[in-house]
Each structure stands twice: as structure tokens, then as C-alpha cells.
N, C-alpha and C. Protein backbone atom coordinates (compact mmCIF):
# COMPACT_ATOMS: atom_id res chain seq x y z
N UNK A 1 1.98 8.04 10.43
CA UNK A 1 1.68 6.83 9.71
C UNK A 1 2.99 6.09 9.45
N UNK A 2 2.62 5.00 9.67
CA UNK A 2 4.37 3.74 9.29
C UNK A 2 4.21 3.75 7.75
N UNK A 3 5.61 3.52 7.44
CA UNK A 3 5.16 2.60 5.66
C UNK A 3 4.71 1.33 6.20
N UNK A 4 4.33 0.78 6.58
CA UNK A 4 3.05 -0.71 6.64
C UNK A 4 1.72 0.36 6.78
N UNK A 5 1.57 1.23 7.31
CA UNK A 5 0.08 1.51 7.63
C UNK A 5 -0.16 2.30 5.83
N UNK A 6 1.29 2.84 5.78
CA UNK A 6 1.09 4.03 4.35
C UNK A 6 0.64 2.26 2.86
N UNK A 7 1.44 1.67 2.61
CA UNK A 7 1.07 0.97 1.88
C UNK A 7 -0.30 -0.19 2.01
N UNK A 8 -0.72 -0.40 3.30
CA UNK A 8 -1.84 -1.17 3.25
C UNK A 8 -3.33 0.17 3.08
N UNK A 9 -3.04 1.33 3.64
CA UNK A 9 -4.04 2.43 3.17
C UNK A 9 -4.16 2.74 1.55
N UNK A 10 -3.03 2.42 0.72
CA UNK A 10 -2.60 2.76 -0.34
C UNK A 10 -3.69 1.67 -0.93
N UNK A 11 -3.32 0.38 -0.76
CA UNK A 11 -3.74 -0.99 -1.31
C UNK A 11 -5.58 -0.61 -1.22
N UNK A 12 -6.00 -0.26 -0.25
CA UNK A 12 -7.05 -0.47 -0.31
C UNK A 12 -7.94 0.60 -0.51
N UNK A 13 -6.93 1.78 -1.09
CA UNK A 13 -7.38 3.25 -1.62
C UNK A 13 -7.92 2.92 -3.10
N UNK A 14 -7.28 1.82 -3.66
CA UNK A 14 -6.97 1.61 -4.79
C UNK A 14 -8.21 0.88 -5.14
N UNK A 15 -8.49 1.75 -6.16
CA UNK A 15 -10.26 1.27 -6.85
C UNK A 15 -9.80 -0.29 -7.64
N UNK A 16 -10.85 -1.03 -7.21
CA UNK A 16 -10.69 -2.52 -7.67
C UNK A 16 -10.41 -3.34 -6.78
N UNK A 17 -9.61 -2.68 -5.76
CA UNK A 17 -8.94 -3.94 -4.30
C UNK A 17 -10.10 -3.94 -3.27
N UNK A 18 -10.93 -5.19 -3.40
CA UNK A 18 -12.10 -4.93 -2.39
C UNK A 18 -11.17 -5.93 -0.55
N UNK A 19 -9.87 -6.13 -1.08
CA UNK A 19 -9.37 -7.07 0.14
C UNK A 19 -8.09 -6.94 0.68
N UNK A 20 -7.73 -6.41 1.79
CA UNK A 20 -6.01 -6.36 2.13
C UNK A 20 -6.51 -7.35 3.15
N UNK A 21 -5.59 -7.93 3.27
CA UNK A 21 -4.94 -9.37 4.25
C UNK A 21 -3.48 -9.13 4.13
N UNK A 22 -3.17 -8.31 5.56
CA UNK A 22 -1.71 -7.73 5.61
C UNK A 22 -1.66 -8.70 6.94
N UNK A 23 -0.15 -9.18 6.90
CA UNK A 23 0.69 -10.29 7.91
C UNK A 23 0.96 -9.37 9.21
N UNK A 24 1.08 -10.20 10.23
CA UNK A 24 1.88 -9.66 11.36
C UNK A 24 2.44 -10.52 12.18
N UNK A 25 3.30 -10.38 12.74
CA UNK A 25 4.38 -11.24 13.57
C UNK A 25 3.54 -11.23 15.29
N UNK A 26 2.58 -10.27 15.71
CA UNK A 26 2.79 -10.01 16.94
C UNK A 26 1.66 -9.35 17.15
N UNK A 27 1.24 -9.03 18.45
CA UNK A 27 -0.13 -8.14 18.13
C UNK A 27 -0.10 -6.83 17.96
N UNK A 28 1.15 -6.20 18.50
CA UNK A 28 1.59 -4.61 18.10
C UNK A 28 1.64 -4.49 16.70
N UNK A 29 1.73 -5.13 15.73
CA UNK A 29 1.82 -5.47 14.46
C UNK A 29 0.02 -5.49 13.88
N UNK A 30 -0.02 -6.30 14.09
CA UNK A 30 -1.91 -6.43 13.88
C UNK A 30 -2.40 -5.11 14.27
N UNK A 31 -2.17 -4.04 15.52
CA UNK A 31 -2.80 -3.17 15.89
C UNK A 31 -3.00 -2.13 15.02
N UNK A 32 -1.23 -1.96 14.73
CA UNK A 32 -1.01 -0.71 13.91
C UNK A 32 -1.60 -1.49 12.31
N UNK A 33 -1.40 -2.26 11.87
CA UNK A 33 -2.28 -2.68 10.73
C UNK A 33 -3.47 -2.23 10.49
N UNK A 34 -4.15 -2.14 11.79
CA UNK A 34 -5.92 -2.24 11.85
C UNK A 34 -5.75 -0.77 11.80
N UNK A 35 -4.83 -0.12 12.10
CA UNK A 35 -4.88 1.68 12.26
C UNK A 35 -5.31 2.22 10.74
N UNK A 36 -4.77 1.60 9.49
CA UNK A 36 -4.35 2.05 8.67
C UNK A 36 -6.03 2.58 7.82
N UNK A 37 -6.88 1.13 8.42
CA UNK A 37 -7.92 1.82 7.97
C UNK A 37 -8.50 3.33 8.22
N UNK A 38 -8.01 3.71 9.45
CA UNK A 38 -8.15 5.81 9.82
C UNK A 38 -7.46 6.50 8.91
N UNK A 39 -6.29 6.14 8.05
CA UNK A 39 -5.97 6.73 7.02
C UNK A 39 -6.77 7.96 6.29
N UNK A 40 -6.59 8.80 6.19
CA UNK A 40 -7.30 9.47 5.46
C UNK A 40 -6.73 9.62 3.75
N UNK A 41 -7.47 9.63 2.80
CA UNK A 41 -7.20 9.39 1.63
C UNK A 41 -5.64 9.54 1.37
N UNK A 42 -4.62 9.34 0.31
CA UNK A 42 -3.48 9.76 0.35
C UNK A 42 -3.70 10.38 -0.51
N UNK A 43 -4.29 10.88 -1.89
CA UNK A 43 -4.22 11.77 -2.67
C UNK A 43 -3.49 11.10 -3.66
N UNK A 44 -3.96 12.10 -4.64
CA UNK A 44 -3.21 11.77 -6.62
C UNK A 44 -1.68 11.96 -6.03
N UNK A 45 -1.37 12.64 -5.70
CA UNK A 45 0.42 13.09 -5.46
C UNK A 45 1.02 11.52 -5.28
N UNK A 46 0.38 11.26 -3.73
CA UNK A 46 0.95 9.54 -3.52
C UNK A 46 0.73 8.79 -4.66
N UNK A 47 -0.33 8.70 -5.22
CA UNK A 47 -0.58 7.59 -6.09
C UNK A 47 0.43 7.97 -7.03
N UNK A 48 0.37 9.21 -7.55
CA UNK A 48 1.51 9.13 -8.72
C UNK A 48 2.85 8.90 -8.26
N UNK A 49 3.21 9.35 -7.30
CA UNK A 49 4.47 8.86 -6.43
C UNK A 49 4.75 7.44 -6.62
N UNK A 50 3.82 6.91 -6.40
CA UNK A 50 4.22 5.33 -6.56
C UNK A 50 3.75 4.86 -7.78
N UNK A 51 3.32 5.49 -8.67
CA UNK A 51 3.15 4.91 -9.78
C UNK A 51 4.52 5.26 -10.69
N UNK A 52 5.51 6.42 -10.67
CA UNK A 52 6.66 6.81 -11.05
C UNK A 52 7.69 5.70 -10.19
N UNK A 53 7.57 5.60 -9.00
CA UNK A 53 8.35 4.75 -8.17
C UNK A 53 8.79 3.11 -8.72
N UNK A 54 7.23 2.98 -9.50
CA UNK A 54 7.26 1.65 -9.88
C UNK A 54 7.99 1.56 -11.24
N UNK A 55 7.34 2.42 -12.36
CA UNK A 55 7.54 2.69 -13.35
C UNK A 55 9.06 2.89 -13.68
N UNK A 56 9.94 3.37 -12.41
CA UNK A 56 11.37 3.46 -13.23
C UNK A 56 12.29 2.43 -12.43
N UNK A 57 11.59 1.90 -11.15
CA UNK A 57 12.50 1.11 -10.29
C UNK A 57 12.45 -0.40 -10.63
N UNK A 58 10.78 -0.90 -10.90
CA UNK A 58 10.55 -2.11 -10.73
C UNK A 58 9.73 -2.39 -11.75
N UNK A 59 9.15 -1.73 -12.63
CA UNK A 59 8.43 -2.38 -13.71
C UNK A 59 9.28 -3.43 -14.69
N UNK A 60 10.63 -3.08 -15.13
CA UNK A 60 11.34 -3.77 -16.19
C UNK A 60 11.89 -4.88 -15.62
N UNK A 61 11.69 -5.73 -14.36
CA UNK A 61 12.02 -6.66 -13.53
C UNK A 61 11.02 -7.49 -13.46
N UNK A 62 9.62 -6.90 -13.08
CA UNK A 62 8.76 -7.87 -12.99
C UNK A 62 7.34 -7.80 -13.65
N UNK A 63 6.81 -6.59 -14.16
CA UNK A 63 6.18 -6.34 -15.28
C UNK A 63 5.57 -7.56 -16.24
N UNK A 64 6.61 -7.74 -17.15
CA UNK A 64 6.52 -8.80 -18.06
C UNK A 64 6.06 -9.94 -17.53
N UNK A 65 6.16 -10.50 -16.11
CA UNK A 65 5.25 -11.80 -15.89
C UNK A 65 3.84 -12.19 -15.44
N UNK A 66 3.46 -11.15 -15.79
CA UNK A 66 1.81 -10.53 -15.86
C UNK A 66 1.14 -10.28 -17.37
């Protein structure tokens, strides 16, 4: 799995997101995009992974304009 296929599987793992509309430059781009839906679940581990990821890297940056 790419990180584009790992974060658009992520996005749409995520209870509430009924929509990913992920960009591509090219059609090798679009392909592997469309892959991501074979994803198989990523599990609590990932999610908390990126919920710690966010929480100490990027929440106090952009957080507050929400």
C-alpha cells in the first residue's frame, strides 16, 4: 500500500466520511487511488497512530480554526 492509498483508505474507514475525492496528476495516479478501496480495514492501532500523530504534531497549529 502507498501513503496515498494508506490515507485515502484511512479517510474513508472513518465513520462519518460518506466521500473521498482524492486528486491525481495522471492516470497511474487515479489507478492506484481506485486501489485503495481493496484496502482492508487498517485497525484501532492505525487510527490511534494517527490520532497521536495529529495530537502532538499538528493539532496546536491548526486545531483552533475549527
Amino acid at each position: 500500500m502507498t501513503p496515498a492509498q494508506a490515507v485515502i483508505a484511512w479517510l474513508w474507514q472513518t465513520p462519518g466520511v460518506s466521500t473521498v475525492i482524492p486528486g491525481a496528476r495522471n492516470t497511474e495516479q487515479a489507478t492506484s487511488n481506485a486501489r485503495a478501496g481493496g484496502v482492508p480495514d487498517l485497525g484501532e492501532a492505525f487510527r490511534a497512530g494517527v490520532r497521536d500523530l495529529y495530537d502532538q504534531r499538528i493539532r496546536a497549529q491548526v486545531h483552533h480554526r475549527w
